[in-house]
N, C-alpha and C. Protein backbone atom coordinates (compact mmCIF):
# COMPACT_ATOMS: atom_id res chain seq x y z
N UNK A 1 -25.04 -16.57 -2.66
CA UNK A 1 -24.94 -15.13 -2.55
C UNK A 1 -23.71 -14.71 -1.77
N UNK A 2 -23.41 -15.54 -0.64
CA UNK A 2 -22.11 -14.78 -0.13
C UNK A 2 -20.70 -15.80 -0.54
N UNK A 3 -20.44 -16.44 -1.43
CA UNK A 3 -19.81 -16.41 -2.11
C UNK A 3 -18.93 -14.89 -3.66
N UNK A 4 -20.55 -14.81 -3.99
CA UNK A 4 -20.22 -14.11 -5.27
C UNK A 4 -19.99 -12.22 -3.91
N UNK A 5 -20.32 -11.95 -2.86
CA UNK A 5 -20.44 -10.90 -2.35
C UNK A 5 -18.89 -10.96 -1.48
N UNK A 6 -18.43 -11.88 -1.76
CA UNK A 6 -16.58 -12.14 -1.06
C UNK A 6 -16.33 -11.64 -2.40
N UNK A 7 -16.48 -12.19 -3.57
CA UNK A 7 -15.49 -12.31 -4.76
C UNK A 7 -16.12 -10.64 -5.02
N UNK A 8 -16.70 -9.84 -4.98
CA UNK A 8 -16.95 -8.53 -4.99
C UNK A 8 -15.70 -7.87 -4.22
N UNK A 9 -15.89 -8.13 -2.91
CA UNK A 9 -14.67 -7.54 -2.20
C UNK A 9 -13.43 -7.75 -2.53
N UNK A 10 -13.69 -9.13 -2.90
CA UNK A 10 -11.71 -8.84 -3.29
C UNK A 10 -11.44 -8.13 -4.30
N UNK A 11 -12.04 -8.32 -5.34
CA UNK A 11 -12.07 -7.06 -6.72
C UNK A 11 -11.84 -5.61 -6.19
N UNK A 12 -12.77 -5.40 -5.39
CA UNK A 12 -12.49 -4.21 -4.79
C UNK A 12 -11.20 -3.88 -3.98
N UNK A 13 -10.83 -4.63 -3.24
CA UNK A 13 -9.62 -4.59 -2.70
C UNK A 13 -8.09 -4.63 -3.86
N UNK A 14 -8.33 -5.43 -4.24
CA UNK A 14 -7.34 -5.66 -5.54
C UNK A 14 -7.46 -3.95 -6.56
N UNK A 15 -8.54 -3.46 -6.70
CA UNK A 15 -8.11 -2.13 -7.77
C UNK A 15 -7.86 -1.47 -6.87
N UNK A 16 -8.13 -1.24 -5.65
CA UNK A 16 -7.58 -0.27 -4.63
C UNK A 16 -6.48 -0.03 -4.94
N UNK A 17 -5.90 1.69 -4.93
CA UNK A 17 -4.70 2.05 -5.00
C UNK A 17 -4.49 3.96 -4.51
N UNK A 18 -5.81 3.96 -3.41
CA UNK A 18 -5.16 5.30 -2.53
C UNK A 18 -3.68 5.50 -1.98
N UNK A 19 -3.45 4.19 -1.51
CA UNK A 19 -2.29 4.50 -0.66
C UNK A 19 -0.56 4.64 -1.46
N UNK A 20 -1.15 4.38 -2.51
CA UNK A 20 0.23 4.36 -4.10
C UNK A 20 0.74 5.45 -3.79
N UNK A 21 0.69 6.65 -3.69
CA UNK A 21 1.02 7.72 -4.20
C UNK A 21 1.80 8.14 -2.93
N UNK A 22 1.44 8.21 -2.02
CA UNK A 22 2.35 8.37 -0.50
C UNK A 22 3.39 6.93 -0.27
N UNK A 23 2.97 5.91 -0.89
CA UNK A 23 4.29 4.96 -0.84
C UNK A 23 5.79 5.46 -1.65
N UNK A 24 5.35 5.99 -3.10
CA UNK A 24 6.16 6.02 -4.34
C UNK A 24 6.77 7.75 -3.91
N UNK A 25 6.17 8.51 -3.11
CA UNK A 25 6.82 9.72 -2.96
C UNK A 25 7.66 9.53 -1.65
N UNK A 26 7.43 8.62 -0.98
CA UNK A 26 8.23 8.25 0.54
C UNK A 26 9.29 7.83 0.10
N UNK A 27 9.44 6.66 -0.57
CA UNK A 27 10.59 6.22 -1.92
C UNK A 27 11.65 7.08 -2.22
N UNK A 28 10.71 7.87 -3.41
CA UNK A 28 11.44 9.21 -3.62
C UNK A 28 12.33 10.05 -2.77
N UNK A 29 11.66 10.06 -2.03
CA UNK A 29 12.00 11.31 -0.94
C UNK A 29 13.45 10.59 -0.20
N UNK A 30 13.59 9.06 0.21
CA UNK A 30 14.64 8.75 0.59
C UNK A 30 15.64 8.34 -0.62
N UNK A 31 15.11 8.10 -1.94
CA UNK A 31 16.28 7.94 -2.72
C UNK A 31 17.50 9.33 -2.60
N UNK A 32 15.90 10.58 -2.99
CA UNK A 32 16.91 11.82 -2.80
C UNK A 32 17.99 11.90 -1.44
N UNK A 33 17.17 11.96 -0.30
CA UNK A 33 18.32 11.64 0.89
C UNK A 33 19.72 10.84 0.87
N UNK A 34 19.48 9.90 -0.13
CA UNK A 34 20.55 8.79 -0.51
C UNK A 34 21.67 9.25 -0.94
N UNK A 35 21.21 9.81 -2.30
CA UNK A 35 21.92 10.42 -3.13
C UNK A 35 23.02 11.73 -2.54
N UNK A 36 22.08 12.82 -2.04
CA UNK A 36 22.23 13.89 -1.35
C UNK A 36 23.42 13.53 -0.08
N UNK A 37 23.37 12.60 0.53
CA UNK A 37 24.23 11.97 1.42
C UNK A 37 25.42 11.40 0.71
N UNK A 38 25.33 11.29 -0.60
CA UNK A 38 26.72 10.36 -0.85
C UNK A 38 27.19 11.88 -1.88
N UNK A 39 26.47 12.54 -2.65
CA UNK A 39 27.07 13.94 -2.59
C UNK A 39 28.05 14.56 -2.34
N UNK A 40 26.99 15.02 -0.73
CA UNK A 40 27.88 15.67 -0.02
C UNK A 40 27.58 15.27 1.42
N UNK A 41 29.47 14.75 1.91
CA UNK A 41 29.75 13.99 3.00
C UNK A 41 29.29 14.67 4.37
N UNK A 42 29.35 16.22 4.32
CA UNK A 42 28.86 16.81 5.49
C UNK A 42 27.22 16.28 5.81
N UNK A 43 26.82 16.07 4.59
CA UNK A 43 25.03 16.26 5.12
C UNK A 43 24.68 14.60 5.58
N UNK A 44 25.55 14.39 4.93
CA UNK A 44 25.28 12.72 5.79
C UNK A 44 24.88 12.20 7.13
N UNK A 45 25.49 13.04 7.99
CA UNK A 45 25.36 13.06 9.36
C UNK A 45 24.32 13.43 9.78
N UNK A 46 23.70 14.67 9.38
CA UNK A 46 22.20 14.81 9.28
C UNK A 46 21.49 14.09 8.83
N UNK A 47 21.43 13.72 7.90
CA UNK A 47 20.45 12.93 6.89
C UNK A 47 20.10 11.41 8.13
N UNK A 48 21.23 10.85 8.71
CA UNK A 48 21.28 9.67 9.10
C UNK A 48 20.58 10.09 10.47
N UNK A 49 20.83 11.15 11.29
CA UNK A 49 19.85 11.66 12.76
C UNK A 49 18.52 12.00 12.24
N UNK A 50 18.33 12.74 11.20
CA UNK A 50 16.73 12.72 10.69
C UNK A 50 15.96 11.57 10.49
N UNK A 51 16.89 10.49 10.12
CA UNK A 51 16.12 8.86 10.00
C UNK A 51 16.04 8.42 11.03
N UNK A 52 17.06 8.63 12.12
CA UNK A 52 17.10 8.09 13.35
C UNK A 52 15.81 8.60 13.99
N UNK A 53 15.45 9.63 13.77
CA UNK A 53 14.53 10.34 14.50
C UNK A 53 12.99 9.75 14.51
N UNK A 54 13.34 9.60 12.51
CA UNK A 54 11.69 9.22 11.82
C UNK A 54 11.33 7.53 12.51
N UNK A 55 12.67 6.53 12.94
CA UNK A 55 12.53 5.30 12.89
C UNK A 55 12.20 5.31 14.43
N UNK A 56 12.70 6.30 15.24
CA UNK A 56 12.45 6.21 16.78
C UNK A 56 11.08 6.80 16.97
N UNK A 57 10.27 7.58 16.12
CA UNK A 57 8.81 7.65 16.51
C UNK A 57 8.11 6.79 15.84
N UNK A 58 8.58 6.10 15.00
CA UNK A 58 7.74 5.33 14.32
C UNK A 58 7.63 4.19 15.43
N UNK A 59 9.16 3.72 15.84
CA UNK A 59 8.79 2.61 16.36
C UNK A 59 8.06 2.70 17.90
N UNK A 60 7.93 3.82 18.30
CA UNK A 60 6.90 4.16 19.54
C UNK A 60 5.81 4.62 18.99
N UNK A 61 4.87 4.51 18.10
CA UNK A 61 3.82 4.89 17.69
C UNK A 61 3.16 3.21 17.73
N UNK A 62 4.16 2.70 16.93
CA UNK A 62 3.76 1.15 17.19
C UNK A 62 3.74 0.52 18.32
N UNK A 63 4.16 0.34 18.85
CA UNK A 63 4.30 0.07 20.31
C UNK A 63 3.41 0.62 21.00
N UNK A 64 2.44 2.46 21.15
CA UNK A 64 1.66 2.42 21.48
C UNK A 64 0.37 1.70 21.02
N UNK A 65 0.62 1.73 19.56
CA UNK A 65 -0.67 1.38 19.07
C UNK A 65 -0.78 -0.53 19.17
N UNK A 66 -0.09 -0.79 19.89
CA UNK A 66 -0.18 -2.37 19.78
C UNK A 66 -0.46 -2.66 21.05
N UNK A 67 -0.72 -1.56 22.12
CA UNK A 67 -0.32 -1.94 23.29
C UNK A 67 -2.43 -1.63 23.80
C-alpha cells in the first residue's frame, strides 16, 4: 500500500503546473526589458537599477528566510 500511495504522489506532483504561468510571464516581462534596453540606450540605465533593486530584495528575503 505505501508503495502504490508514493507512486500516487509523484503523478500528482509531475501534472502539477500552478506555478507555469508566473514563471513564463516573469520571462516575458524581462525579455521585454531586454529588448526595450537595447532599443533605447537611455532606458538602459533604468532598466539595469530596477533589476538591481528586484535582485537586492530578493537576495535579503532569502537570507531572512534561511536564517
Amino acid at each position: 500500500m505505501n508503495k502504490t500511495m508514493k507512486l500516487l504522489w509523484s503523478a500528482r506532483i509531475l501534472k502539477d503546473t500552478k506555478g507555469q504561468d508566473l514563471i513564463e510571464y516573469a520571462l516575458l516581462a524581462g525579455f521585454v526589458a531586454v529588448a526595450a534596453g537595447a532599443i533605447m540606450p537611455g532606458v538602459a540605465d533604468s532598466i539595469g537599477m530596477i533589476f538591481s533593486k528586484v535582485s537586492n530584495t530578493m537576495s535579503t528575503a532569502a537570507s531572512q528566510g534561511a536564517s
